[in-house]
PDB file of N, CA and C in Angstrom:
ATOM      1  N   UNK A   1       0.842  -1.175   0.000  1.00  0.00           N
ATOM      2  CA  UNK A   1       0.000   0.000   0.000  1.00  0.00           C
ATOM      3  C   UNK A   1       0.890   1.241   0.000  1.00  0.00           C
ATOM      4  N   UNK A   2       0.671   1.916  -1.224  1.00  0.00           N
ATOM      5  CA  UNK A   2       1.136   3.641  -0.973  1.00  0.00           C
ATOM      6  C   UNK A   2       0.637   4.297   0.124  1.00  0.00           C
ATOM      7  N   UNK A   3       1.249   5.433   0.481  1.00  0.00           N
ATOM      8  CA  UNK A   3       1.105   6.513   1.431  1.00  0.00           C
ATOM      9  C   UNK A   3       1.172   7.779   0.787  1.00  0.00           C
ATOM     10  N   UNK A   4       0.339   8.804   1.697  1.00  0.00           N
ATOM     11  CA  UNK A   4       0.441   9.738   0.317  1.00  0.00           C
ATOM     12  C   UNK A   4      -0.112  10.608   1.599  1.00  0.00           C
ATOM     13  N   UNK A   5       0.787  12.648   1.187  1.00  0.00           N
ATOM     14  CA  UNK A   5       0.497  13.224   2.240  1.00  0.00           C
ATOM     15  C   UNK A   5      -0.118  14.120   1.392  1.00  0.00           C
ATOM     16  N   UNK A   6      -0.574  14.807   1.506  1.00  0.00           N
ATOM     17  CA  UNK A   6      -1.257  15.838   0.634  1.00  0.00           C
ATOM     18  C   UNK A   6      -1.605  17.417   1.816  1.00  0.00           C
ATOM     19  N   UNK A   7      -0.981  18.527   1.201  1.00  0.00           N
ATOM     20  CA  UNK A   7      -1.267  20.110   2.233  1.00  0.00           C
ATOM     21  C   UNK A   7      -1.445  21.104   1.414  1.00  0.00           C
ATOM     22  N   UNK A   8      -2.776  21.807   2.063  1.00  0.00           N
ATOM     23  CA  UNK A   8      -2.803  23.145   1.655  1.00  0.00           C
ATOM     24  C   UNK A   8      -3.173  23.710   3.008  1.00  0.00           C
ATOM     25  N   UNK A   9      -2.456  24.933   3.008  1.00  0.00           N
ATOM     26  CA  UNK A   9      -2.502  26.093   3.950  1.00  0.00           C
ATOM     27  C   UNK A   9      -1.038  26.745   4.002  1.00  0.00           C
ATOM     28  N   UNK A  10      -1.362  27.104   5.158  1.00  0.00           N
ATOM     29  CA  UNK A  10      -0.089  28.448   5.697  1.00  0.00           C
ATOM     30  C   UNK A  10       1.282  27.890   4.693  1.00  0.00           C
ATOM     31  N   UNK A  11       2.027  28.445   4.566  1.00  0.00           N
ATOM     32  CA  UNK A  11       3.506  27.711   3.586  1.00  0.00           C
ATOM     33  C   UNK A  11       4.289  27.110   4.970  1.00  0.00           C
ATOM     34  N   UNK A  12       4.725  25.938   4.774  1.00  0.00           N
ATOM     35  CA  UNK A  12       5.293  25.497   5.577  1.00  0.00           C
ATOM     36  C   UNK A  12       6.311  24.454   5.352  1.00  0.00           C
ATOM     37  N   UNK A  13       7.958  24.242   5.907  1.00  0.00           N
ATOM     38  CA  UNK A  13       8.707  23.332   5.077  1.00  0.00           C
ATOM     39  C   UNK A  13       7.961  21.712   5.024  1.00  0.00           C
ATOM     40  N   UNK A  14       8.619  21.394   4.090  1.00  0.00           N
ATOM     41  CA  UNK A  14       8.209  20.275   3.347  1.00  0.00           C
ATOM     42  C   UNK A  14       8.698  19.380   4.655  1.00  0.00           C
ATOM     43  N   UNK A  15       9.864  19.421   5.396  1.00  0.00           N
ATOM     44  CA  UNK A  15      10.438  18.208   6.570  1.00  0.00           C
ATOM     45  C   UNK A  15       8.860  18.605   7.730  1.00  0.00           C
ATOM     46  N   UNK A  16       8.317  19.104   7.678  1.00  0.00           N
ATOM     47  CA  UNK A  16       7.038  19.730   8.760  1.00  0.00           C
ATOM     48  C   UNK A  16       6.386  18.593   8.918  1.00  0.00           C
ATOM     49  N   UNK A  17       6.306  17.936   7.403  1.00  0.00           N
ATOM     50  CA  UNK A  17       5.223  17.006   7.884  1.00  0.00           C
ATOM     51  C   UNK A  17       6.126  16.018   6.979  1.00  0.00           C
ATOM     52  N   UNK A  18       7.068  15.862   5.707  1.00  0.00           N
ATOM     53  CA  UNK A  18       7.429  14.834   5.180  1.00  0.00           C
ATOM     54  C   UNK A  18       8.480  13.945   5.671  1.00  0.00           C
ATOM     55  N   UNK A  19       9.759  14.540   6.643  1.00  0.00           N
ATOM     56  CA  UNK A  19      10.454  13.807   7.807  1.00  0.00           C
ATOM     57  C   UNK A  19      10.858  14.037   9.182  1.00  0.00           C
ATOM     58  N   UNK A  20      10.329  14.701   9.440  1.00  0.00           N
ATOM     59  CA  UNK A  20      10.844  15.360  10.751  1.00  0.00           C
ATOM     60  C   UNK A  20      10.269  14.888  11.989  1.00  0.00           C
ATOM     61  N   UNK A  21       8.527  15.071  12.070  1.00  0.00           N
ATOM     62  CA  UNK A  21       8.056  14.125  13.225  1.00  0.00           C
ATOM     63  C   UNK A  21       7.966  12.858  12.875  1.00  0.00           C
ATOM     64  N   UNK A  22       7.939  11.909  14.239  1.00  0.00           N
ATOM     65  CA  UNK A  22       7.834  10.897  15.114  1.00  0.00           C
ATOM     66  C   UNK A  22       6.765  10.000  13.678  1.00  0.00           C
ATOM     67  N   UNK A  23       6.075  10.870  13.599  1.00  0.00           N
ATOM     68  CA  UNK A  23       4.532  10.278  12.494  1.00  0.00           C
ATOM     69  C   UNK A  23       4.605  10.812  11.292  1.00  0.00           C
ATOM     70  N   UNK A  24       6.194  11.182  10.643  1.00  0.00           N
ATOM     71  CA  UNK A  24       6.196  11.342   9.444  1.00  0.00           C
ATOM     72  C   UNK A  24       6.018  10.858   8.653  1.00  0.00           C
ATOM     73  N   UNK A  25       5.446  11.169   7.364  1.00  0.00           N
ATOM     74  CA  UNK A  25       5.828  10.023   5.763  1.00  0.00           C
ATOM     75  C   UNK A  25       6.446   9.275   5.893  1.00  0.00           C
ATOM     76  N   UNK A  26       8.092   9.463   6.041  1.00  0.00           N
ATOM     77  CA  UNK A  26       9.086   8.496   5.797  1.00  0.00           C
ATOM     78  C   UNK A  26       8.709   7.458   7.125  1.00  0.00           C
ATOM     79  N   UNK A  27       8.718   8.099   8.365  1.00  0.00           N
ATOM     80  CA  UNK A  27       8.408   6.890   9.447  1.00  0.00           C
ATOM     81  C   UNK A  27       7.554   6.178   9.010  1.00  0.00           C
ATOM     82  N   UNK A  28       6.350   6.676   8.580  1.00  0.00           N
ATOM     83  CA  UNK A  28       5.298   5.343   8.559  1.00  0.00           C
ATOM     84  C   UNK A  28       5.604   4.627   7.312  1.00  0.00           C
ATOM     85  N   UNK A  29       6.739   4.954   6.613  1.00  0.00           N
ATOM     86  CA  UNK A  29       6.960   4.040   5.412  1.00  0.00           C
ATOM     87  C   UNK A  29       7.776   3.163   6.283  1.00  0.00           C
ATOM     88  N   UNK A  30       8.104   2.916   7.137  1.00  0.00           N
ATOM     89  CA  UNK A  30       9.034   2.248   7.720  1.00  0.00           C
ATOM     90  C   UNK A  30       8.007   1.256   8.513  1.00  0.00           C
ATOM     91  N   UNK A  31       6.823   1.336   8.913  1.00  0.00           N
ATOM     92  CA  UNK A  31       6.193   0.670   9.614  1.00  0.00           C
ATOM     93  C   UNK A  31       4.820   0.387   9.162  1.00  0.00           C
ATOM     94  N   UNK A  32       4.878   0.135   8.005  1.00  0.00           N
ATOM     95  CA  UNK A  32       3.443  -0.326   7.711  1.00  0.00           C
ATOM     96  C   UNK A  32       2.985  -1.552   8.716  1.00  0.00           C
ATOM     97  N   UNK A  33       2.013  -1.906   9.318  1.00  0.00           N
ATOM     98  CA  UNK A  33       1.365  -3.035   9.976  1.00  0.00           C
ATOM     99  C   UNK A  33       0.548  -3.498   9.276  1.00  0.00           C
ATOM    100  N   UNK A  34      -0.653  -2.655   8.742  1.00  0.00           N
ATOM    101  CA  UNK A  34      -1.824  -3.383   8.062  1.00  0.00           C
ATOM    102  C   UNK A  34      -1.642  -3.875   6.699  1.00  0.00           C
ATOM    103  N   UNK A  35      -0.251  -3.935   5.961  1.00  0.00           N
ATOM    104  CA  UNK A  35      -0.009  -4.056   4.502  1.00  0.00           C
ATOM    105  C   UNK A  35       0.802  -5.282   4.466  1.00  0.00           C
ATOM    106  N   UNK A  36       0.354  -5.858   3.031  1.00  0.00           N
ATOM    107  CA  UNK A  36       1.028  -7.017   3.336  1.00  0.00           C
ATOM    108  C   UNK A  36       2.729  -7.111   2.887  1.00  0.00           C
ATOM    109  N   UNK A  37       3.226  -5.912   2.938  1.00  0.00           N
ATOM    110  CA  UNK A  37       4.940  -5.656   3.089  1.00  0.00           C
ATOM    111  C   UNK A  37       4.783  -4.748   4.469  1.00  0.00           C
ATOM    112  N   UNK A  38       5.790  -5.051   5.229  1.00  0.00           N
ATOM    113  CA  UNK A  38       5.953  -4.100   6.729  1.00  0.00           C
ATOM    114  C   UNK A  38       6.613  -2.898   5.700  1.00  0.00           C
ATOM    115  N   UNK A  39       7.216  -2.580   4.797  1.00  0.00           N
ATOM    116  CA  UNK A  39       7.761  -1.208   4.653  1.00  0.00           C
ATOM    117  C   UNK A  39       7.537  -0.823   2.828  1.00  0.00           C
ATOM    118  N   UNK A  40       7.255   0.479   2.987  1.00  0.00           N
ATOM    119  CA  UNK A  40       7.380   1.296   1.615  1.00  0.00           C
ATOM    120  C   UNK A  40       8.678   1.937   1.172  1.00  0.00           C
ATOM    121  N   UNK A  41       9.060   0.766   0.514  1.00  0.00           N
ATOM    122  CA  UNK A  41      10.409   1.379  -0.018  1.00  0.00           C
ATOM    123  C   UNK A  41      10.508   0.941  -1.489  1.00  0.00           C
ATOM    124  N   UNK A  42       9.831   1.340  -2.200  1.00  0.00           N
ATOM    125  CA  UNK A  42       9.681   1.053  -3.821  1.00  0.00           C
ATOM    126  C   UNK A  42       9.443   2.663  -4.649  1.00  0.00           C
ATOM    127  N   UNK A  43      10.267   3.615  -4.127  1.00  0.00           N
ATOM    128  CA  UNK A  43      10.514   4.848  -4.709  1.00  0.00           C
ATOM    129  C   UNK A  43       9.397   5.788  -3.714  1.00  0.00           C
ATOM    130  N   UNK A  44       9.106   7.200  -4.533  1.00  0.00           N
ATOM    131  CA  UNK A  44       8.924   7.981  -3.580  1.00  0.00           C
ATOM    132  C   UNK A  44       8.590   9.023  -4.568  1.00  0.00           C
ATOM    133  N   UNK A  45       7.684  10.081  -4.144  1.00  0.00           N
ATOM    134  CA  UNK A  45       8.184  11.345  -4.905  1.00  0.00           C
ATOM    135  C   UNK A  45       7.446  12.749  -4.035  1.00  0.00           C
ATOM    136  N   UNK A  46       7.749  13.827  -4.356  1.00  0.00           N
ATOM    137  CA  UNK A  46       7.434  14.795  -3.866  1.00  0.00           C
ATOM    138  C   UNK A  46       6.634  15.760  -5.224  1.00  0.00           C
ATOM    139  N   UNK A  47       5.790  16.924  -4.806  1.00  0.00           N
ATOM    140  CA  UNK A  47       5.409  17.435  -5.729  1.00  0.00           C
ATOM    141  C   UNK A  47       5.144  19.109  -5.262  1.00  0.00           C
ATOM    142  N   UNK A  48       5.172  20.222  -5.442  1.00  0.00           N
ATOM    143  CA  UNK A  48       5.465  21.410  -4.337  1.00  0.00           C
ATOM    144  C   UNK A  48       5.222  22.733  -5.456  1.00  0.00           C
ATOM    145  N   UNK A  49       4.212  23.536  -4.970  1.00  0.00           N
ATOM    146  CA  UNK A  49       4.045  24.603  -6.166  1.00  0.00           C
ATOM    147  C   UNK A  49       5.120  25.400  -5.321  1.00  0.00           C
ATOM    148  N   UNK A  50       5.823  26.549  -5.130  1.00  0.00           N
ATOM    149  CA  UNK A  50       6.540  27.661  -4.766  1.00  0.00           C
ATOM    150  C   UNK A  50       6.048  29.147  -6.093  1.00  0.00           C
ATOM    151  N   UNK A  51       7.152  29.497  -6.239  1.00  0.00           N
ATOM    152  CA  UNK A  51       6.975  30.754  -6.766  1.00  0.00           C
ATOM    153  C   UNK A  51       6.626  30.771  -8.589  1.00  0.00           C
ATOM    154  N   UNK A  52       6.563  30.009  -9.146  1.00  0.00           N
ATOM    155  CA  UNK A  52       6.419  29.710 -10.631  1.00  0.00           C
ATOM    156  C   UNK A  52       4.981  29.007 -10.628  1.00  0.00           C
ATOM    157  N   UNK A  53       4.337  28.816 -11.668  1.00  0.00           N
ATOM    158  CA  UNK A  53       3.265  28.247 -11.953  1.00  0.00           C
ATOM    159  C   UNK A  53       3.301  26.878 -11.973  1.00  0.00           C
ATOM    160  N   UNK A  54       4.242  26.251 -12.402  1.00  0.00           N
ATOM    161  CA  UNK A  54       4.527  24.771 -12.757  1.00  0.00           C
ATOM    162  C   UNK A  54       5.008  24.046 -11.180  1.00  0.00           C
ATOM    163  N   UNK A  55       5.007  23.234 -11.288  1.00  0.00           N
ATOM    164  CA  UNK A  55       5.336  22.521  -9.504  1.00  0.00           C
ATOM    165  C   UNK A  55       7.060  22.021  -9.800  1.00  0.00           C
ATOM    166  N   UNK A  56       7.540  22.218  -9.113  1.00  0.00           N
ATOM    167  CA  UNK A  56       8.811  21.013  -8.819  1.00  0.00           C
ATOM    168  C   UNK A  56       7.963  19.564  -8.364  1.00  0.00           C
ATOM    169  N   UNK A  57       8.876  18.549  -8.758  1.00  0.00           N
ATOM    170  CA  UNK A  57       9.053  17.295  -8.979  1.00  0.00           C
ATOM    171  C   UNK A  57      10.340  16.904  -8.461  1.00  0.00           C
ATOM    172  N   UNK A  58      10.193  16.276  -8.316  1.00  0.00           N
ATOM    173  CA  UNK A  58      11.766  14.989  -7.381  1.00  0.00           C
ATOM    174  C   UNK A  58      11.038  13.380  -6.643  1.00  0.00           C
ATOM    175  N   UNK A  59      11.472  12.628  -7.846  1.00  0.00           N
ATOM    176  CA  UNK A  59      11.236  11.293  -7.301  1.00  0.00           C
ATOM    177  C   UNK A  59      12.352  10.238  -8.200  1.00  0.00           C
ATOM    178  N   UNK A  60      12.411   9.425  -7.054  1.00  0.00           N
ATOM    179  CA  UNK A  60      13.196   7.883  -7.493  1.00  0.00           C
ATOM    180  C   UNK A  60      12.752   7.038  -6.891  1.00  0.00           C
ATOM    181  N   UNK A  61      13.380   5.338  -7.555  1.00  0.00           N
ATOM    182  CA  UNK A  61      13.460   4.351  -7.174  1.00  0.00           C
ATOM    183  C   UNK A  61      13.485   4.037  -5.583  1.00  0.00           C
ATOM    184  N   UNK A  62      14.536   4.388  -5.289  1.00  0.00           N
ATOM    185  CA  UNK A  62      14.845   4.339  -3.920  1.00  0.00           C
ATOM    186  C   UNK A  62      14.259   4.135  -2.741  1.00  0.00           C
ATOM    187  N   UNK A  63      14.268   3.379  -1.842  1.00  0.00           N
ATOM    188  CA  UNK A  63      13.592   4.020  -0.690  1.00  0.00           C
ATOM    189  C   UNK A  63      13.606   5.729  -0.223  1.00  0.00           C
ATOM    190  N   UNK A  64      11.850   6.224   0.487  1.00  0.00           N
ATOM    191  CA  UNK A  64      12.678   7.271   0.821  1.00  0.00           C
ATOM    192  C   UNK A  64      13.785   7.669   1.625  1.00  0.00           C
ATOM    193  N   UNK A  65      13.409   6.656   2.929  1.00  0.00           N
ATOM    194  CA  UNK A  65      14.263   7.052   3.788  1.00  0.00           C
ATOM    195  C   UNK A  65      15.484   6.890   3.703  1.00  0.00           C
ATOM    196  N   UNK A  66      16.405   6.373   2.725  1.00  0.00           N
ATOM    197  CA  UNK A  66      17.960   6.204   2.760  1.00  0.00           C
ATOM    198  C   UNK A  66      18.654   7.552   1.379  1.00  0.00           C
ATOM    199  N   UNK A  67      17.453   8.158   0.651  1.00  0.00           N
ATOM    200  CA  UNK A  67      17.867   8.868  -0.007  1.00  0.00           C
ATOM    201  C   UNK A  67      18.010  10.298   0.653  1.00  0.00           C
ATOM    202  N   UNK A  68      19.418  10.714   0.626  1.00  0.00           N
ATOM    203  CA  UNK A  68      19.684  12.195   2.032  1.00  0.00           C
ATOM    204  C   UNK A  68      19.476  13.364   1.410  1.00  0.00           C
ATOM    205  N   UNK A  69      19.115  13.277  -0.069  1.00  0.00           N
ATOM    206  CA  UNK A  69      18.786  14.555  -1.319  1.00  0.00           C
ATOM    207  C   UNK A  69      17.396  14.930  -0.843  1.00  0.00           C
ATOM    208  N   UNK A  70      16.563  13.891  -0.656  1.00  0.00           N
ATOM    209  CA  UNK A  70      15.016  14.011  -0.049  1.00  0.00           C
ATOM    210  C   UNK A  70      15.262  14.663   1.441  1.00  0.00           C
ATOM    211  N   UNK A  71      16.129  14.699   1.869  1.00  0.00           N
ATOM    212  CA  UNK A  71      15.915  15.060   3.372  1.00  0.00           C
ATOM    213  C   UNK A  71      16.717  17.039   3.444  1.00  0.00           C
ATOM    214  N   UNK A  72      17.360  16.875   2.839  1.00  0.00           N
ATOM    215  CA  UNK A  72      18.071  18.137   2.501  1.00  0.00           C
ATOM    216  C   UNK A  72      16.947  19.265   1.589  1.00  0.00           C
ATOM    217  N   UNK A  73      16.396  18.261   0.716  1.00  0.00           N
ATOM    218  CA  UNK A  73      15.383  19.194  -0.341  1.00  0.00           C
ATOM    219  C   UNK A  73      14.079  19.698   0.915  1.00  0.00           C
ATOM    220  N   UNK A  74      13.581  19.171   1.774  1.00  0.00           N
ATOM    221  CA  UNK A  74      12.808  18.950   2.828  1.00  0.00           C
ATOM    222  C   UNK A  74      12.808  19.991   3.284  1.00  0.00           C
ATOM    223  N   UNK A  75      13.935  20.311   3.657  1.00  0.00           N
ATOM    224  CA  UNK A  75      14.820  21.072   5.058  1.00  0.00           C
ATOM    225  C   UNK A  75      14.851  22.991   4.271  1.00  0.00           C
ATOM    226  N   UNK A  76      14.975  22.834   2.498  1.00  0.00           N
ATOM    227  CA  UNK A  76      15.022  24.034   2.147  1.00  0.00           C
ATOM    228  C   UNK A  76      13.602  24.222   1.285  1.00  0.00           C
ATOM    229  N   UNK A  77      12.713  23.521   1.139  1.00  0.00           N
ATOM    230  CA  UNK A  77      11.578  23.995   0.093  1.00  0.00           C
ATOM    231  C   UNK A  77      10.493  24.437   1.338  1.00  0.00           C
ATOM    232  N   UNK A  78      10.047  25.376   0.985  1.00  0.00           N
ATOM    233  CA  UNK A  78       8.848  26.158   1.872  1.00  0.00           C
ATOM    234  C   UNK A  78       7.546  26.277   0.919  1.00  0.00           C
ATOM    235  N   UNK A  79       6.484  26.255   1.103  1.00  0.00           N
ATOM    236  CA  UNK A  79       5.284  25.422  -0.034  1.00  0.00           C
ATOM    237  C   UNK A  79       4.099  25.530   0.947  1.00  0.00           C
ATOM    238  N   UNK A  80       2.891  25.989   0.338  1.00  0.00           N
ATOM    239  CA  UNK A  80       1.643  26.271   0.699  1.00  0.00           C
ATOM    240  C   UNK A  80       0.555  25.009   0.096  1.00  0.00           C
ATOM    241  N   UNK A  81       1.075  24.201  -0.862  1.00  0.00           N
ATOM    242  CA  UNK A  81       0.801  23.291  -1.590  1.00  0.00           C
ATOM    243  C   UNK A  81       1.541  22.843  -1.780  1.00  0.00           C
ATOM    244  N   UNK A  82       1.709  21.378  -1.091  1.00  0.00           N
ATOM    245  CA  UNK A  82       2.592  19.740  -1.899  1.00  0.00           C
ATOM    246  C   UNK A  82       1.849  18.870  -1.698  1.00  0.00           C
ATOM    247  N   UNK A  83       2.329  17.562  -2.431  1.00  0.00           N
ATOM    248  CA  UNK A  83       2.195  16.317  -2.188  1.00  0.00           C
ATOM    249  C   UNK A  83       3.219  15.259  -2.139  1.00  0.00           C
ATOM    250  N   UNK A  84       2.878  14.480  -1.409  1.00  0.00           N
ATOM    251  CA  UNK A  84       4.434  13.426  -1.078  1.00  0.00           C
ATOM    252  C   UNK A  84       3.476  12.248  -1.463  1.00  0.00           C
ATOM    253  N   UNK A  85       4.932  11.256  -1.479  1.00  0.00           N
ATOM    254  CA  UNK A  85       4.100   9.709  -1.093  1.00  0.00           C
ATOM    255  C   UNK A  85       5.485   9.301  -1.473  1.00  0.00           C
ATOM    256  N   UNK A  86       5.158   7.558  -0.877  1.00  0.00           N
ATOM    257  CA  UNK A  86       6.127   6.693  -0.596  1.00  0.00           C
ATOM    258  C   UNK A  86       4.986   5.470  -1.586  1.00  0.00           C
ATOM    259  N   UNK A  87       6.021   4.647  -1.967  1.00  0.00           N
ATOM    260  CA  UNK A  87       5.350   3.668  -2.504  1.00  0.00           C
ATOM    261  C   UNK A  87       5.909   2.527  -2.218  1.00  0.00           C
ATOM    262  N   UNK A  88       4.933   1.396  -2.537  1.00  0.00           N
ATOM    263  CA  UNK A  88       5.068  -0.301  -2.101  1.00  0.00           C
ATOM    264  C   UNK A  88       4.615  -0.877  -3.114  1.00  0.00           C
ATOM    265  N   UNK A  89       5.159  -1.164  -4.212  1.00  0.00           N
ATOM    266  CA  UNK A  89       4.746  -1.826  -5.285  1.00  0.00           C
ATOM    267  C   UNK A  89       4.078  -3.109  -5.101  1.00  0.00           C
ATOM    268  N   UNK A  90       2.979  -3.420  -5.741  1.00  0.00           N
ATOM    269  CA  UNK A  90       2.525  -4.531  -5.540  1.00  0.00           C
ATOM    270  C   UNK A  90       2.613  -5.903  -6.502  1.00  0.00           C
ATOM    271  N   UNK A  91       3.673  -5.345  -7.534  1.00  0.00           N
ATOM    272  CA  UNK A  91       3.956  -5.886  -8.544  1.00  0.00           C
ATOM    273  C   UNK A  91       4.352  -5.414 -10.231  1.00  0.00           C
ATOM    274  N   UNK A  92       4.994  -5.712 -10.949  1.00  0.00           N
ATOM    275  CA  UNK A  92       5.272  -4.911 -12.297  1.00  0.00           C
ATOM    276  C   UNK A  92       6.873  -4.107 -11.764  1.00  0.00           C
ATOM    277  N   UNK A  93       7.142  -3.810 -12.648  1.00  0.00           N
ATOM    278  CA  UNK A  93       8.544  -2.912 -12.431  1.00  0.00           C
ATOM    279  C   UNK A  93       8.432  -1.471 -12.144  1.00  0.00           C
ATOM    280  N   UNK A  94       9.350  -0.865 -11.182  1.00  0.00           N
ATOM    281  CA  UNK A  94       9.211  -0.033 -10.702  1.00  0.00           C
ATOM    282  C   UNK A  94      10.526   1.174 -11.530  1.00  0.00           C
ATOM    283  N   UNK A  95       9.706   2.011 -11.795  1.00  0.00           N
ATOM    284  CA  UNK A  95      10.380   3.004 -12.425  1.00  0.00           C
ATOM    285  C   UNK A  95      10.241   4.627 -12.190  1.00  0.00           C
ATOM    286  N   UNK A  96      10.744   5.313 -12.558  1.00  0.00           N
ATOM    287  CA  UNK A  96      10.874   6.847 -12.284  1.00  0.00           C
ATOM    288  C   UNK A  96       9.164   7.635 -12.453  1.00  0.00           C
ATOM    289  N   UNK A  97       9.010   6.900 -13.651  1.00  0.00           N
ATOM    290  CA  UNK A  97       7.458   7.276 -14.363  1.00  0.00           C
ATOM    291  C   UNK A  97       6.618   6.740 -13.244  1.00  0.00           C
ATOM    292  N   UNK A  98       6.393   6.269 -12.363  1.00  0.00           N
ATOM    293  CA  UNK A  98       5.649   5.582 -11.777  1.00  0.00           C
ATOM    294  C   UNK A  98       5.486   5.664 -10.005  1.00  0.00           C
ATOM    295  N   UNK A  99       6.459   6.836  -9.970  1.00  0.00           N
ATOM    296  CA  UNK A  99       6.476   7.026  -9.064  1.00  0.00           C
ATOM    297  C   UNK A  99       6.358   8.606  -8.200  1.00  0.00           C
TER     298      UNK A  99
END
């Protein structure tokens, strides 16, 4: 099962809610219980309007939590609108497009 965070309001960094607390994205990709994989580590992506019309994008393969580009990008994007998610493939190949 994917996870998926979705915010609108006040601008606030992206680590606020995507790694920083206890009950972040990345944590609960680490602890799925009710899924039938304990963890989401089959890529990831972020999505974040800022000052241009078009959104930034940043996703890979990877787990999120071992990729430190996701945690650094976190720490400097400030955003009134994003979306995250972690994914758990349930089968088929996992690629950039797909995530």
């Amino acid at each position: 099962m994917c996870r998926w965070a979705a915010y609108l309001g006040e601008a606030v960094f992206l680590e606020d809610i995507v790694t920083a607390p206890c009950h972040s994205l990345i944590a609960q990709s680490h602890c799925a219980q009710e899924a039938k994989s304990p963890t989401d580590g089959d890529g990831f992506g972020l999505a974040w309007y800022g000052e241009r019309p078009e959104p930034g994008l940043y996703r890979d393969i990877l787990p999120a939590w071992s990729d430190p580009n996701l945690k650094s990008l976190c720490r400097q994007i400030r955003s009134s609108l994003f979306l995250a998610h972690v994914r758990a493939s349930t089968g088929g190949a996992t690629s950039r497009m797909n995530c």
